[in-house]
N, C-alpha and C. Protein backbone atom coordinates (compact mmCIF):
# COMPACT_ATOMS: atom_id res chain seq x y z
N UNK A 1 -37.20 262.61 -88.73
CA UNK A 1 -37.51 261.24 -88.34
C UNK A 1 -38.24 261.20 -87.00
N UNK A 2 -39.46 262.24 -86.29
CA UNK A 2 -39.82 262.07 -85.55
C UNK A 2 -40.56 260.85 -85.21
N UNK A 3 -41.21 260.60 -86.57
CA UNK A 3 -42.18 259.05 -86.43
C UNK A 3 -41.24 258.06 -85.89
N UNK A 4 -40.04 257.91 -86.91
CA UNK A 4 -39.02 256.93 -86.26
C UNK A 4 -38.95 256.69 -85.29
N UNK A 5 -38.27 258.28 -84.42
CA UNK A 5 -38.11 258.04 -82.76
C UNK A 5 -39.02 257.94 -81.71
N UNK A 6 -40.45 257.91 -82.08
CA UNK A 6 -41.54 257.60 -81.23
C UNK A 6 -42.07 256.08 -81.38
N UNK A 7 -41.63 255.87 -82.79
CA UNK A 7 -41.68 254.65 -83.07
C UNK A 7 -40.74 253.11 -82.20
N UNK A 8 -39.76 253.98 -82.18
CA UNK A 8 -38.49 253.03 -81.54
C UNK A 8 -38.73 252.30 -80.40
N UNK A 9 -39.78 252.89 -80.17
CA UNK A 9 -39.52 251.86 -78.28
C UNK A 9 -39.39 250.95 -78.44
N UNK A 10 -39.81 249.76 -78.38
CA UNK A 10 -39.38 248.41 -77.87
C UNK A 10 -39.91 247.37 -78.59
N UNK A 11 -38.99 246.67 -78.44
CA UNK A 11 -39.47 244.97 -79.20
C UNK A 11 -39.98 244.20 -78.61
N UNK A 12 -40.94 243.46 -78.98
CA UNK A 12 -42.02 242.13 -78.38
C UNK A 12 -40.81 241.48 -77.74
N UNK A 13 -39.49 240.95 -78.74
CA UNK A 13 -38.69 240.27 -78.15
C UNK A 13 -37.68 240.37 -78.75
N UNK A 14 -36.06 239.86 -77.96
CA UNK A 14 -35.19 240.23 -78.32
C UNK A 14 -34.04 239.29 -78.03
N UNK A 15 -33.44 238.30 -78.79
CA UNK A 15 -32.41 237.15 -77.95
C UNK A 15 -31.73 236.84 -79.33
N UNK A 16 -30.12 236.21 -78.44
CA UNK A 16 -29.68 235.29 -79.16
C UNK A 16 -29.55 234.42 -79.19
N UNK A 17 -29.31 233.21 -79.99
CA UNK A 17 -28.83 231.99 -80.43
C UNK A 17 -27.79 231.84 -80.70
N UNK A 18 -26.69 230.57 -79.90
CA UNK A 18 -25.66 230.27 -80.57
C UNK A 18 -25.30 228.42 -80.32
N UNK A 19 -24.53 228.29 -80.59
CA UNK A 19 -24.12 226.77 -80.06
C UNK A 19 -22.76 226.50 -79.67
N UNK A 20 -23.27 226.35 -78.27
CA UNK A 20 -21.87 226.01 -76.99
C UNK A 20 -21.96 224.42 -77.03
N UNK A 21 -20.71 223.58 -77.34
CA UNK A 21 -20.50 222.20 -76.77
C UNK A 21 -21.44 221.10 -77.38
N UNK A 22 -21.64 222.22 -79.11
CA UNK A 22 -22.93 221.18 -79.60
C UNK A 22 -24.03 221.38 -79.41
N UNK A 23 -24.71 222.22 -78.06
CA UNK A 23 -26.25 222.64 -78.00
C UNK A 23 -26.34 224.08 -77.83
N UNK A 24 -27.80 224.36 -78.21
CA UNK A 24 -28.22 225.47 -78.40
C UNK A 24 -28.49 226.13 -77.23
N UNK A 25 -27.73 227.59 -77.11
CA UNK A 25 -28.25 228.51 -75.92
C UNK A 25 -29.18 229.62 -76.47
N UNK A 26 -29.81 229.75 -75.65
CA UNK A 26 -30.89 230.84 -76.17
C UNK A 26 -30.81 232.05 -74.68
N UNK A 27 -30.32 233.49 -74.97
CA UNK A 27 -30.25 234.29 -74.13
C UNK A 27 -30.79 235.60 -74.66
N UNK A 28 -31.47 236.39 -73.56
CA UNK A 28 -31.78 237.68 -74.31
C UNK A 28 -30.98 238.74 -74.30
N UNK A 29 -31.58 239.26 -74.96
CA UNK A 29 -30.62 240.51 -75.27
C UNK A 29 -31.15 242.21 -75.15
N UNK A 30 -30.47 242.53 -74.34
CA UNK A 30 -30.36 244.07 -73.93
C UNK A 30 -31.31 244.74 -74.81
N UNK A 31 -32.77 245.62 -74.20
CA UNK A 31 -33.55 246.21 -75.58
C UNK A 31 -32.44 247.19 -75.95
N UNK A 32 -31.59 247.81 -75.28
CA UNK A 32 -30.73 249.07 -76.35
C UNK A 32 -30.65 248.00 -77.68
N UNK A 33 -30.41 247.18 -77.87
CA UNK A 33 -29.51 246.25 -78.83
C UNK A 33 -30.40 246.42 -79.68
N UNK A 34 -31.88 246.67 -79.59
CA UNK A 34 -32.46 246.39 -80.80
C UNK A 34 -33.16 248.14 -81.13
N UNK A 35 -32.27 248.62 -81.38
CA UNK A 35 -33.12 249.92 -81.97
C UNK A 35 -31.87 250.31 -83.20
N UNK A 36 -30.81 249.43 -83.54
CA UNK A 36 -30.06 249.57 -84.39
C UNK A 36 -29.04 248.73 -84.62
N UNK A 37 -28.95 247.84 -85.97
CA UNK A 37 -28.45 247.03 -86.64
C UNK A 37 -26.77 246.64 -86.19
N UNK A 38 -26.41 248.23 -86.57
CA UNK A 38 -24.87 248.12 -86.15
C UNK A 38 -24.57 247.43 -84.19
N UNK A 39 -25.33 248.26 -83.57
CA UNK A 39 -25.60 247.93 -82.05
C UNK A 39 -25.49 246.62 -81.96
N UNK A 40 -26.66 245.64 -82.50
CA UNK A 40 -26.84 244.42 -82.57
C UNK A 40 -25.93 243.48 -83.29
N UNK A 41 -25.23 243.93 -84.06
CA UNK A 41 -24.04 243.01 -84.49
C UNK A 41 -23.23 242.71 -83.45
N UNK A 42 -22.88 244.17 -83.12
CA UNK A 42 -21.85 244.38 -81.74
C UNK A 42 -21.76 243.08 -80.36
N UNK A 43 -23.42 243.59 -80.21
CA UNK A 43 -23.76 242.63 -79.06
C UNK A 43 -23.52 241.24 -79.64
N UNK A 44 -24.31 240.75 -80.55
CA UNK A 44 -24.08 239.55 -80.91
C UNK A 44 -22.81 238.79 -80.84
N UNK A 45 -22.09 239.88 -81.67
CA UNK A 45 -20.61 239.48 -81.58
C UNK A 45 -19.94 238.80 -80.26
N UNK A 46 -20.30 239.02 -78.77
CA UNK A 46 -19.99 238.51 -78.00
C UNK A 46 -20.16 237.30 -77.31
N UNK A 47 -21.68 236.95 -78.50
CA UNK A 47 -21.78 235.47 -78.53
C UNK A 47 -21.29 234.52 -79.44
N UNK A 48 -19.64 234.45 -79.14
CA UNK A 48 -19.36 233.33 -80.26
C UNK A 48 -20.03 231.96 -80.39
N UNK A 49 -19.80 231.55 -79.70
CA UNK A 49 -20.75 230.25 -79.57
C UNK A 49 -19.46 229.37 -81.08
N UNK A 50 -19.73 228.47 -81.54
CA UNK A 50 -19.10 227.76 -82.14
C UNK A 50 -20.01 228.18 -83.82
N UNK A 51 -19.25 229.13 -84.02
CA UNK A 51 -19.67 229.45 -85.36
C UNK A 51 -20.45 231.10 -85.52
N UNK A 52 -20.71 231.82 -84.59
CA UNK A 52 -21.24 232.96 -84.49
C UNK A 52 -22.76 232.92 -83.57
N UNK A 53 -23.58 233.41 -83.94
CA UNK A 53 -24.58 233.89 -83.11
C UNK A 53 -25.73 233.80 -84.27
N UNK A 54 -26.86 234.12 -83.83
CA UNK A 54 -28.07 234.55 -84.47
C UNK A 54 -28.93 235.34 -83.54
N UNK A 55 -29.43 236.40 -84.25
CA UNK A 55 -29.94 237.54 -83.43
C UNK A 55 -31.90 237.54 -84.13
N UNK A 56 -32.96 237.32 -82.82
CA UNK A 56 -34.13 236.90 -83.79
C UNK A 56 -34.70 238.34 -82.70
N UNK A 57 -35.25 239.39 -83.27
CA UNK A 57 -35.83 240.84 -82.83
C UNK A 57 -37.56 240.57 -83.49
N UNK A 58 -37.99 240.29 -82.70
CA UNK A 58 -39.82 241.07 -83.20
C UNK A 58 -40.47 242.11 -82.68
N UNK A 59 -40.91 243.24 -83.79
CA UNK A 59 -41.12 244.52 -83.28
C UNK A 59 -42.61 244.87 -83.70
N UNK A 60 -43.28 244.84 -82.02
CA UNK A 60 -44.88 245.32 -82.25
C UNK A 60 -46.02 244.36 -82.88
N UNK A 61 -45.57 243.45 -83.54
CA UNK A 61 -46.19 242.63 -84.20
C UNK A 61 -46.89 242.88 -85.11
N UNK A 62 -45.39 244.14 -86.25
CA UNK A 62 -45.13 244.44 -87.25
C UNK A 62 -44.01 243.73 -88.31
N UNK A 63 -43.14 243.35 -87.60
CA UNK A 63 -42.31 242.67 -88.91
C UNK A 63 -41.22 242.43 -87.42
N UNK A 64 -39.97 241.23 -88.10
CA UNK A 64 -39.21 240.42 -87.58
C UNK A 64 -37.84 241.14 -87.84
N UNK A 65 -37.13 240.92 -87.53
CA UNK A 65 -35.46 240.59 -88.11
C UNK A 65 -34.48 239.62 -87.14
N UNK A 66 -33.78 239.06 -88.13
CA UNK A 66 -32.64 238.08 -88.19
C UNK A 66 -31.59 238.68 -88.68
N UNK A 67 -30.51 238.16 -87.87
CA UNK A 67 -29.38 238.60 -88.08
C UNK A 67 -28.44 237.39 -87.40
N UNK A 68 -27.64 237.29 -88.57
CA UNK A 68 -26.68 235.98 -88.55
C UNK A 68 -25.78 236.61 -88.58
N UNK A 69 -24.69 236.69 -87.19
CA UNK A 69 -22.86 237.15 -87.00
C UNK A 69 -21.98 235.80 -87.34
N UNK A 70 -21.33 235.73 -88.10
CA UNK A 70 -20.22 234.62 -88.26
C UNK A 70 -18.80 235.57 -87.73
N UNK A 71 -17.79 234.23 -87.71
CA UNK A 71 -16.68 235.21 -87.79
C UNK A 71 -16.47 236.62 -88.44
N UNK A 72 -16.64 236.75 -90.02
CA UNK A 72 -16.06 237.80 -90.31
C UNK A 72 -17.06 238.04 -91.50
N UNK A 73 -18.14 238.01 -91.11
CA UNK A 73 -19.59 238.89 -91.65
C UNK A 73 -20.70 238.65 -90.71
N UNK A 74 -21.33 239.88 -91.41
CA UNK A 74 -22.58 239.50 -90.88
C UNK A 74 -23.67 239.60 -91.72
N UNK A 75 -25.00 238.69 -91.41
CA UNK A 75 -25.53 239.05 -92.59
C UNK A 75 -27.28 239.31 -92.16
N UNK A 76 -28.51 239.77 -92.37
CA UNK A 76 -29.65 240.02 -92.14
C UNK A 76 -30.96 239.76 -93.14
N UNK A 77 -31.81 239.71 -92.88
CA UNK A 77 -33.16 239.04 -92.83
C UNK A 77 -34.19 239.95 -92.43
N UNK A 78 -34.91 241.22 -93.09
CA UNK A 78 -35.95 241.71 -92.78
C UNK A 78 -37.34 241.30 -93.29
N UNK A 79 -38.31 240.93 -92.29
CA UNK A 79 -39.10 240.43 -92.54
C UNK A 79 -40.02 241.39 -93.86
N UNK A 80 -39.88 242.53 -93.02
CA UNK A 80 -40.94 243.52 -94.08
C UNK A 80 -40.38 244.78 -94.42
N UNK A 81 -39.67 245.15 -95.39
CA UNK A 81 -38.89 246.72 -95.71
C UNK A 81 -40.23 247.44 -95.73
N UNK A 82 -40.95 247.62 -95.36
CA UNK A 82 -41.72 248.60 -95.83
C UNK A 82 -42.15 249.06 -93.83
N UNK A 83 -41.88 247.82 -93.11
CA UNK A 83 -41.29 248.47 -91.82
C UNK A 83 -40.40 249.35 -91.53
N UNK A 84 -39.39 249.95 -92.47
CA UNK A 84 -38.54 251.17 -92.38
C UNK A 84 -38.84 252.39 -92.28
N UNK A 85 -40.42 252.50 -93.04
CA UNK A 85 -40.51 254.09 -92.59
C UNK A 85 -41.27 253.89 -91.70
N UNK A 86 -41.45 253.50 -90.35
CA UNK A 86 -41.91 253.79 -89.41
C UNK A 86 -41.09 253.34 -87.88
N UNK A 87 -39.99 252.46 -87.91
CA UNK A 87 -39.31 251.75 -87.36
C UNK A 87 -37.35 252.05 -87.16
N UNK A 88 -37.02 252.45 -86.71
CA UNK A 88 -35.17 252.84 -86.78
C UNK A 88 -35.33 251.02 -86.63
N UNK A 89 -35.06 250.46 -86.17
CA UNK A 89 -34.23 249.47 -86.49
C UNK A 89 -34.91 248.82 -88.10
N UNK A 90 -35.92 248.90 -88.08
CA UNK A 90 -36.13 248.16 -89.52
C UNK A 90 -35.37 249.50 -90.67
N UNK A 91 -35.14 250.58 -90.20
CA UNK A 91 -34.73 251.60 -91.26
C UNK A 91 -32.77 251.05 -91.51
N UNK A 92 -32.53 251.18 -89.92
CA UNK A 92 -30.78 250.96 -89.81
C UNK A 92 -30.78 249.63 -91.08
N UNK A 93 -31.90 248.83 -90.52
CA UNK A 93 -31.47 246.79 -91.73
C UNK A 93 -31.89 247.46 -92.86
N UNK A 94 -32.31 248.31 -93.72
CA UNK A 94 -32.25 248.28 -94.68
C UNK A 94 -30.89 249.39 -95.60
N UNK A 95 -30.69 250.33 -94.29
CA UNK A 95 -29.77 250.79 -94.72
C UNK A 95 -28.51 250.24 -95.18
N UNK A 96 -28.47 249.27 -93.82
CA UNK A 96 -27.01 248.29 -93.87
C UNK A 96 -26.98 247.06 -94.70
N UNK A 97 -28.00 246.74 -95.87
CA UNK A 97 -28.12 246.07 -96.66
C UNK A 97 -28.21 247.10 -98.10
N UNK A 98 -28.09 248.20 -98.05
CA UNK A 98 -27.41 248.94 -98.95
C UNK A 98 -28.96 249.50 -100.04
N UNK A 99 -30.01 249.20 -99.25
CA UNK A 99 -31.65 249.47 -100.31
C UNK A 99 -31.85 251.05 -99.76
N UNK A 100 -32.60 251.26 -101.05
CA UNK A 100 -33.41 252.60 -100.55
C UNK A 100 -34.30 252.56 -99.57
N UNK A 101 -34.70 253.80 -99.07
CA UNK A 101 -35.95 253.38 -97.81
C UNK A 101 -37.35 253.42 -98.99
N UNK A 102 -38.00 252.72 -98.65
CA UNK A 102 -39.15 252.20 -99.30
C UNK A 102 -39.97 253.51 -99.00
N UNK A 103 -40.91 254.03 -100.31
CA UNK A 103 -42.19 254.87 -100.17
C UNK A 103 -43.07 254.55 -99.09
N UNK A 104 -43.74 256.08 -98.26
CA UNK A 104 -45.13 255.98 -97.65
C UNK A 104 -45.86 255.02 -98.34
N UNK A 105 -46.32 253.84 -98.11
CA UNK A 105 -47.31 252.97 -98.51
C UNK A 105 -47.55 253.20 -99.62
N UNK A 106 -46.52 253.21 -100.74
CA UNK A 106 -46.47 252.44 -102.42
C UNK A 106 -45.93 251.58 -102.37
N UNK A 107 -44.47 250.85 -101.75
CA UNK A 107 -44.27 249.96 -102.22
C UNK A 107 -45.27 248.32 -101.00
N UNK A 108 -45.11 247.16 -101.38
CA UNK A 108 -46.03 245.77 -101.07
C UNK A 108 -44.82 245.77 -99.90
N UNK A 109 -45.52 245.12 -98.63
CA UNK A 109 -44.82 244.72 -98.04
C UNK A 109 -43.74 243.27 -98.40
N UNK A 110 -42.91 243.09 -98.39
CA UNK A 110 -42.04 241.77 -98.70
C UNK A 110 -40.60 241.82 -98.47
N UNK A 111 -39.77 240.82 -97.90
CA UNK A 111 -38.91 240.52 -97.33
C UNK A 111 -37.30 241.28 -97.57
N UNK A 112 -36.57 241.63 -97.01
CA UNK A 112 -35.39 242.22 -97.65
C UNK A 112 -34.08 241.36 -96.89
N UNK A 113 -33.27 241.33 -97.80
CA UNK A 113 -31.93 240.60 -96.82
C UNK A 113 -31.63 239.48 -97.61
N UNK A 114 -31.02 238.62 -97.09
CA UNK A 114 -30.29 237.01 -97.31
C UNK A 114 -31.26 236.14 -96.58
N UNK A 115 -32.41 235.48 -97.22
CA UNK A 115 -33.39 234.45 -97.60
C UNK A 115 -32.88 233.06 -97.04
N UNK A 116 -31.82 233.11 -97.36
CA UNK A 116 -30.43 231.92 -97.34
C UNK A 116 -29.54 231.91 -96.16
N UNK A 117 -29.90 232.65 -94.86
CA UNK A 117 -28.54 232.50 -94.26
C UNK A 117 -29.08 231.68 -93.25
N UNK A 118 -29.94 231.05 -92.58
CA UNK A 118 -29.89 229.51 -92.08
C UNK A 118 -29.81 228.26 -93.04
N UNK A 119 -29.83 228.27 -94.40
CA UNK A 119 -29.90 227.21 -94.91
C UNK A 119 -28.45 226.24 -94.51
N UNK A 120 -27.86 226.88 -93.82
CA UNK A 120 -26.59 225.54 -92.88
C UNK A 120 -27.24 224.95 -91.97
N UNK A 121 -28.33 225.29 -91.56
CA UNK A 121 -28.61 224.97 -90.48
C UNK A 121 -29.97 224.50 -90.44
N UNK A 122 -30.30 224.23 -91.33
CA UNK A 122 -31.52 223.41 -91.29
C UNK A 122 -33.06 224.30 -92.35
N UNK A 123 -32.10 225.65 -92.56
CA UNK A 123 -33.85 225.94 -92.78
C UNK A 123 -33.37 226.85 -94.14
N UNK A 124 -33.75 226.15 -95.44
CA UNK A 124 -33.42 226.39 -96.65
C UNK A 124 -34.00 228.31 -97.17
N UNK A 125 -33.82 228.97 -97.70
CA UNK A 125 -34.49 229.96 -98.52
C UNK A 125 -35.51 229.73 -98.90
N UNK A 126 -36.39 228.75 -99.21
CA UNK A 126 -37.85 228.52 -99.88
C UNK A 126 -38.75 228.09 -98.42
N UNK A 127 -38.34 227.42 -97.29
CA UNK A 127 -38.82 227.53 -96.14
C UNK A 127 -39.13 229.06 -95.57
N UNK A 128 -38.31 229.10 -95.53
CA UNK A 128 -38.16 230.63 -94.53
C UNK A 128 -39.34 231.47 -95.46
N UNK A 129 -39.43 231.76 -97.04
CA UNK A 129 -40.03 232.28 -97.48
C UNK A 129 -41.55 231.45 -97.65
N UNK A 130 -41.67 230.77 -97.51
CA UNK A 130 -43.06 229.98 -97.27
C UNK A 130 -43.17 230.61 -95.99
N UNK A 131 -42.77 230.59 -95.03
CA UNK A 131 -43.06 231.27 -93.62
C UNK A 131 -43.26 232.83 -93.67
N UNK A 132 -42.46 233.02 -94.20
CA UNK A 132 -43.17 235.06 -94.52
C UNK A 132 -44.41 235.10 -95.42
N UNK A 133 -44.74 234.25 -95.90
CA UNK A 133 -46.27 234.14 -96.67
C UNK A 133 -47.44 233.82 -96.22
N UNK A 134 -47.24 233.58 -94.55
CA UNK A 134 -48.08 233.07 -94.15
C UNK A 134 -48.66 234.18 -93.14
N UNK A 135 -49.36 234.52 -93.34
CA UNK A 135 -50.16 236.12 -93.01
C UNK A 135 -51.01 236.08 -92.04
N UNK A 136 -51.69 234.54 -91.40
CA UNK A 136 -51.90 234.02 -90.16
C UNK A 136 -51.04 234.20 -88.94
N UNK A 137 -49.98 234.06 -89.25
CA UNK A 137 -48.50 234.48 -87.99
C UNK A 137 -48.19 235.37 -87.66
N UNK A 138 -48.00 235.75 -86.51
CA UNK A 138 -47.53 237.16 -85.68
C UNK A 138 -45.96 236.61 -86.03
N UNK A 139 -45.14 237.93 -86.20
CA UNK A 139 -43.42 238.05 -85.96
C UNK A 139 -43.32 236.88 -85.13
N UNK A 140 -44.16 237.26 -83.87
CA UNK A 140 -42.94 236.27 -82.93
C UNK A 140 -42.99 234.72 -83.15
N UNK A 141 -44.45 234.74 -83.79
CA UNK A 141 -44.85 233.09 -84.19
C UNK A 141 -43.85 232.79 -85.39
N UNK A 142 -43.36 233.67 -86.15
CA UNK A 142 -42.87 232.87 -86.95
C UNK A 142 -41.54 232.78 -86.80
N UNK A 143 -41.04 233.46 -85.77
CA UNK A 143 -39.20 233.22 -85.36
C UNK A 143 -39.23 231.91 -84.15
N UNK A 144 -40.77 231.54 -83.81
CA UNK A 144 -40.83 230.54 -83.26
C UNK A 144 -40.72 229.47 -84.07
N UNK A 145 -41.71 229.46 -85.28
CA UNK A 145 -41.28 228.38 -86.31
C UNK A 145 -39.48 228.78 -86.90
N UNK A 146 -38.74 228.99 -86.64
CA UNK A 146 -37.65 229.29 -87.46
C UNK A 146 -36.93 228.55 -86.33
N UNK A 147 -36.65 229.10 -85.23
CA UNK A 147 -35.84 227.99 -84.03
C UNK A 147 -36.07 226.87 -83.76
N UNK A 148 -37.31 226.42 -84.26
CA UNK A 148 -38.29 225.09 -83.96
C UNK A 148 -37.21 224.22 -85.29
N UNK A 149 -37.19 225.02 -86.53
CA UNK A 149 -36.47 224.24 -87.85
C UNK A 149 -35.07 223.99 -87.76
N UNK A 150 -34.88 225.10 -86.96
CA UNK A 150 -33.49 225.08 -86.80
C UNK A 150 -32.83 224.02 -85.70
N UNK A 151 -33.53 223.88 -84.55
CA UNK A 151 -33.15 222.93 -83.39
C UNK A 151 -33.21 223.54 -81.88
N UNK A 152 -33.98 224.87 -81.98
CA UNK A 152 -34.10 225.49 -80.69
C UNK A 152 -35.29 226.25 -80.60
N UNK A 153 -36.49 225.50 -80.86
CA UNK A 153 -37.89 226.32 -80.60
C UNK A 153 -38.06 225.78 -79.22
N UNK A 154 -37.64 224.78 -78.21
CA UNK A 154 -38.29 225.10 -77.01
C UNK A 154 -37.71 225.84 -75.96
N UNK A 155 -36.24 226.18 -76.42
CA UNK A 155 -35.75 226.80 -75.68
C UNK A 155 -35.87 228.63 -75.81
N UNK A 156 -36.05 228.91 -76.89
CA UNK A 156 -36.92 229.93 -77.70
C UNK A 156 -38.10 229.78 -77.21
N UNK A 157 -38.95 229.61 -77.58
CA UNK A 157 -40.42 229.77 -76.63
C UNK A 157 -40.00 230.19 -75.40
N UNK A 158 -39.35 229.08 -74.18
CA UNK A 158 -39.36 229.55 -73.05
C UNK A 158 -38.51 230.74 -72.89
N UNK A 159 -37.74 231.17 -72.91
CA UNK A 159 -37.22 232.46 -73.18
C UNK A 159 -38.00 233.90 -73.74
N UNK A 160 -38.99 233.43 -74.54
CA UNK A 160 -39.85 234.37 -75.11
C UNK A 160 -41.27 234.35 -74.08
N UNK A 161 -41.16 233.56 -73.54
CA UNK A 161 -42.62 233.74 -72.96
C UNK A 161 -43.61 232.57 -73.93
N UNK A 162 -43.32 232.42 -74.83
CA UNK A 162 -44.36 231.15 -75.81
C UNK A 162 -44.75 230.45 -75.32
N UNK A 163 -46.24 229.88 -75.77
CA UNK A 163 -46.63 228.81 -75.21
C UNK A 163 -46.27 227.51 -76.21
N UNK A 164 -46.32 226.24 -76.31
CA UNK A 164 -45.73 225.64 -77.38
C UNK A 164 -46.63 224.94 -77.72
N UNK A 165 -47.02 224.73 -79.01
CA UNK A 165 -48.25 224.34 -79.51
C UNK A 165 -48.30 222.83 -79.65
């Protein structure tokens, strides 16, 4: 896995989401946190917030991941499995969603995970996937549209550095 580990450095961006007292906090998060799935649960985990956390990682402005901690699961959102063979954290989310690692450039890039795990919160499975179809958007643009649906794109932007359109 040498590609992997040269691959690993660092994410465009890296934070969580949770909701304290009814509103949304948006804080970042440690880059160790994002070079592996299990890591990032961990961390997350310490943001209870009233209902768990959400963890939004964009790497290179190659593919995204989401990761939703509740009490007593957790669940993930890879933007692109075919980011695994070149990426440890996109390899760890597909591992820990139980898929094979995808072929050297045979298989199409397209989404892996639970489609469905903001639909409590504002942003259904057919949204979210209208948003991975849209091939105009960088990662980070589109975890900007995802906090924006959800109820925390300006606090997201500013945290990320975004400008807000």
């Amino acid at each position: 896995m040498n590609e992997l580990d040269e691959a690993e450095a660092d994410a465009d961006l890296a934070v969580a989401a949770y909701l304290e007292d009814g509103e949304w906090v948006v804080d970042e998060l440690v880059p160790d946190h994002a070079h592996d799935v299990e890591d990032l649960i961990g961390a997350l985990r310490r943001f209870a917030g009233e209902g768990g956390a959400i963890g939004m990682i964009a790497v290179d402005e190659d593919f995204f991941l989401l990761v939703r901690v509740e009490p007593h699961r957790a669940r993930l959102l890879l933007s692109d499995i075919t980011a695994a063979t070149e990426w440890e954290l996109a390899a760890t989310a597909v591992e820990f969603l139980g898929l094979p690692l995808p072929e050297d450039d045979e298989d199409e890039p397209s989404p892996a995970g639970d489609l469905d795990l903001l639909h409590d919160l504002g942003m259904p499975a057919l949204d979210l996937a209208v948003l991975l179809d849209d091939e105009e958007l960088y990662p980070d643009e589109m975890l900007s549209e995802v906090a924006r649906s959800i109820g925390f794109g300006e606090q997201f932007d500013d945290a990320v550095g975004l400008t807000s359109a």
